[in-house]
Protein backbone atom coordinates (compact mmCIF):
# COMPACT_ATOMS: atom_id res chain seq x y z
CA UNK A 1 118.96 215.57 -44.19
CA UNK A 2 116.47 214.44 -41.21
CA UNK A 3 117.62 211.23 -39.51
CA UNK A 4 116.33 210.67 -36.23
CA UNK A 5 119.08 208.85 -33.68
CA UNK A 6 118.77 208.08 -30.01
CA UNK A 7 119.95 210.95 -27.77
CA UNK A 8 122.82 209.73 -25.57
CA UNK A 9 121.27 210.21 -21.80
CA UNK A 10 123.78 210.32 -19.30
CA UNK A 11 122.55 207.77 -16.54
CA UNK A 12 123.44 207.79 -12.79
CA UNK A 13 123.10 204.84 -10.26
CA UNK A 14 121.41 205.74 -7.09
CA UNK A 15 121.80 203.34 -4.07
CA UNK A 16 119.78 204.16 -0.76
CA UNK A 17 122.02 203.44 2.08
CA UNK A 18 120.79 201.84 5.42
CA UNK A 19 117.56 200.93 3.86
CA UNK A 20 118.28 197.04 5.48
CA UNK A 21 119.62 193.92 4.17
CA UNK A 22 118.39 194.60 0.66
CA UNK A 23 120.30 197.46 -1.40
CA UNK A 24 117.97 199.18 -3.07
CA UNK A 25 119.41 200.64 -6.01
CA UNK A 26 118.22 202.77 -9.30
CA UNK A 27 119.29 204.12 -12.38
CA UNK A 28 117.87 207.31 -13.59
CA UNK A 29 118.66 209.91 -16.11
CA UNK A 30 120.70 213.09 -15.57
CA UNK A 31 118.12 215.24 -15.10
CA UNK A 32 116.53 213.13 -12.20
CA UNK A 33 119.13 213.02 -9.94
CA UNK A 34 118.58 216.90 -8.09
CA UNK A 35 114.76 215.40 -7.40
CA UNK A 36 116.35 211.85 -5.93
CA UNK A 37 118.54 214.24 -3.71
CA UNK A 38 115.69 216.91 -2.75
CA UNK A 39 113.75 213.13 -1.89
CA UNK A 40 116.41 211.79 -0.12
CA UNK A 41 116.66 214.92 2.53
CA UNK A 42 113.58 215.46 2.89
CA UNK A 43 112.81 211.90 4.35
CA UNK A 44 116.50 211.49 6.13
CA UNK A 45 117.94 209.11 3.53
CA UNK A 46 121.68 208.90 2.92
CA UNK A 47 121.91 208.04 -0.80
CA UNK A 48 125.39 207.04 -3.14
CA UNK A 49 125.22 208.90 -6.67
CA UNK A 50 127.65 207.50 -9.05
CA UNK A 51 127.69 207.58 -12.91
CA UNK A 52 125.71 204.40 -14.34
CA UNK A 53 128.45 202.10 -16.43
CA UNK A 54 126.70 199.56 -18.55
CA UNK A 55 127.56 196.31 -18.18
CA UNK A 56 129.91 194.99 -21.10
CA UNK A 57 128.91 192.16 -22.91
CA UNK A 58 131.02 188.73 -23.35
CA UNK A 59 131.52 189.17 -27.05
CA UNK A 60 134.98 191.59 -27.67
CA UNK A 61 133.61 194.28 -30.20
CA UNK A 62 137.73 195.48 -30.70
CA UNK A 63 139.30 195.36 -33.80
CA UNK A 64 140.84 191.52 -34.38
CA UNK A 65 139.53 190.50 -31.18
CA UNK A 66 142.60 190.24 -29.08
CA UNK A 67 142.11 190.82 -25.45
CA UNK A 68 144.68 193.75 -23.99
């Protein structure tokens, strides 16, 4: 059986502290996040790396529908 489905990618937020008044933030993949670190230390950037959590939507996908 060939079915082709998405590959879950495990995402990570990167925010660039002390870049000024704007927060300049970016999501990247897993496998990005050693080159946004190498980046970040070679040019004197602090940076924040934190898994990326998807923002839930406004419709309840549970069971019934009945908040917890």
């Amino acid at each position: 059986m060939n079915s082709i489905e998405p590959r879950a990618v495990q995402l990570y937020e990167i925010t660039y502290l002390g870049t000024g008044a704007v927060v300049d933030s970016r999501t990247v993949e897993a496998s990005e996040v050693a080159a946004a670190i190498e980046h970040a230390g070679e040019h004197g950037m602090k940076i924040l790396v934190r898994p990326h959590i998807p923002a839930q939507d406004e419709t309840d996908t549970r069971i019934g529908g009945q908040p917890s």
